[in-house]
Structures are given as structure tokens and as C-alpha cells.
Protein backbone atom coordinates (compact mmCIF):
# COMPACT_ATOMS: atom_id res chain seq x y z
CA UNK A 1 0.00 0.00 0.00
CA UNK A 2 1.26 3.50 -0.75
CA UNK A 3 0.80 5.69 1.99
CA UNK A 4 2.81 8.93 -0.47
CA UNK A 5 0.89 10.50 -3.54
CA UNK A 6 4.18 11.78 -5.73
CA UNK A 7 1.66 14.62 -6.76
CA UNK A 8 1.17 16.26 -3.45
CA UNK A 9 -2.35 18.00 -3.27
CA UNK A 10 -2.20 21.75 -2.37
CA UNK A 11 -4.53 21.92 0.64
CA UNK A 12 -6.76 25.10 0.48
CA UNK A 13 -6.81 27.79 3.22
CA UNK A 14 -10.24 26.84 3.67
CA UNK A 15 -8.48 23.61 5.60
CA UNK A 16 -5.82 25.51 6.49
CA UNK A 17 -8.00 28.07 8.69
CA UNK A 18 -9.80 24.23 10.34
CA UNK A 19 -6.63 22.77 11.37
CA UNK A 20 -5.46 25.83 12.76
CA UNK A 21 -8.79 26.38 14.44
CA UNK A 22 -9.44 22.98 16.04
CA UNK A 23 -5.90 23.04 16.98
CA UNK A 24 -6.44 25.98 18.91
CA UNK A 25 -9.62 24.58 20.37
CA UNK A 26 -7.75 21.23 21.63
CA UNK A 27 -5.36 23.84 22.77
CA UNK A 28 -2.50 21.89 21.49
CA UNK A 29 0.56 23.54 20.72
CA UNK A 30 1.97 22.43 17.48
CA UNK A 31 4.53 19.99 18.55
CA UNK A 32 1.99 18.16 21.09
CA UNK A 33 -0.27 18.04 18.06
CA UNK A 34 2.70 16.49 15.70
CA UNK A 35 3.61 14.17 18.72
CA UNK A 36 -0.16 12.91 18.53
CA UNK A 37 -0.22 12.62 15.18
CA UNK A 38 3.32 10.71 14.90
CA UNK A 39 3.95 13.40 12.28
CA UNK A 40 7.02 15.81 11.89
CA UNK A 41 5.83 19.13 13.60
CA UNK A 42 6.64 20.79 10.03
CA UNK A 43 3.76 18.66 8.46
CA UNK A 44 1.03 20.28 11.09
CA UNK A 45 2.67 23.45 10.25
CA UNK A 46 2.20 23.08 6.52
CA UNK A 47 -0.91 22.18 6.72
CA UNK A 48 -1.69 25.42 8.92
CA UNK A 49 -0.12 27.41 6.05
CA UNK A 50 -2.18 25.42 3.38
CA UNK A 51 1.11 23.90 1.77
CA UNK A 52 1.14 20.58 -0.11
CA UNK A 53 1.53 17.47 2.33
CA UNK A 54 3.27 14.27 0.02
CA UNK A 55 2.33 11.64 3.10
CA UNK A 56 -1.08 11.02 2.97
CA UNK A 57 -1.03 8.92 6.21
CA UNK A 58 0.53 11.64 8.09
CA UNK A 59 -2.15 14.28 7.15
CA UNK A 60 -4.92 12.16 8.03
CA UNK A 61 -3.38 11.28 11.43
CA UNK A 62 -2.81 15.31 11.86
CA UNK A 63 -6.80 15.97 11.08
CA UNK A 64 -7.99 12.72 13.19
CA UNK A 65 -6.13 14.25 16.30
CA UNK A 66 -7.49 17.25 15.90
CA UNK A 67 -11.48 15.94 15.35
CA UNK A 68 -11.44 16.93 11.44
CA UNK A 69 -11.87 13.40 9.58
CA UNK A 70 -14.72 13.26 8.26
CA UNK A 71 -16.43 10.20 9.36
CA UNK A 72 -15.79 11.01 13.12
CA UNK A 73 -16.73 13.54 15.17
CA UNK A 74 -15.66 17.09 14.96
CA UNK A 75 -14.27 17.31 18.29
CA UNK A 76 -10.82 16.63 19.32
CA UNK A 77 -10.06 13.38 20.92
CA UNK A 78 -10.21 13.74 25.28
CA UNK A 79 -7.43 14.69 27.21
CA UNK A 80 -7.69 10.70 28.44
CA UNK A 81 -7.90 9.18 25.22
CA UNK A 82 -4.46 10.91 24.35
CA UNK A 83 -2.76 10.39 27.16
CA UNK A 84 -3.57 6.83 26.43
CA UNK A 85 -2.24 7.46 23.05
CA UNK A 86 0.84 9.09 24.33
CA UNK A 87 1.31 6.17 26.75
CA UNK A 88 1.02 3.52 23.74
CA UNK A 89 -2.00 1.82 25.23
CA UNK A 90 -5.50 1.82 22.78
């Protein structure tokens, strides 16, 4: 399975302004965010600025942290379900 699309989709600020938002709302700074999201911190920060992201995987783990995929909820995961994350239990 390829989890990299070798034509990287330009995100629009339209998701740019989201991720930013529910990022704020989770009140996650950006490397607790990347952390979450097992992503380099410059991937949530490109996709705050609306750049292209190559690693499909890694932007959808960045918007399911932050409650923006869009067959779950809209919220961002609870402070106990990530510390559970961040402890490597499910």
C-alpha cells in the first residue's frame, strides 16, 4: 500500500483556517499536536499554512487528532484518550 501521492495536493486555506482552528480549540501547541499525530511538527505546520503534504497517512493522522476526519466527530479526541495514546495503550 502506498501511503505517499508523488503529486502532493495543495490543501486550500479553507483547511488551512480548520486545522489551525481545532488546533487551537484542543489547545495543542503544534509539537503536542505532531507528537499525537506521529507526524514531523513541520507537516502540522504546513498544513496550517495550506502547503502541499506528500504523506497522505501523516495528514490524516494530523486531522484525526485534531477531530477533522470526516467520518468522526468534529471534536478533538479527550485529554484521556491521548494520554492513552501518548502512553502507547489503545
Amino acid at each position: 500500500m502506498r501511503t505517499t501521492d508523488p503529486r502532493p495536493e495543495v490543501r486550500g486555506p479553507t483547511l488551512a483556517a480548520r486545522v489551525r482552528a481545532a488546533r487551537g480549540r484542543g489547545a495543542y501547541t503544534i509539537d503536542v499536536a505532531a507528537r499525537l499525530a506521529r507526524v514531523d511538527p513541520a507537516a502540522v505546520v504546513a498544513l496550517e499554512n495550506g502547503d502541499a503534504i506528500a504523506d497522505i497517512a501523516a495528514c490524516e493522522r494530523i486531522l484525526e487528532v485534531l477531530g477533522l476526519r470526516r467520518d468522526r466527530s468534529r471534536r478533538p479526541a479527550s485529554a484521556s484518550n491521548l494520554a492513552r495514546r501518548c502512553a502507547g495503550q489503545s
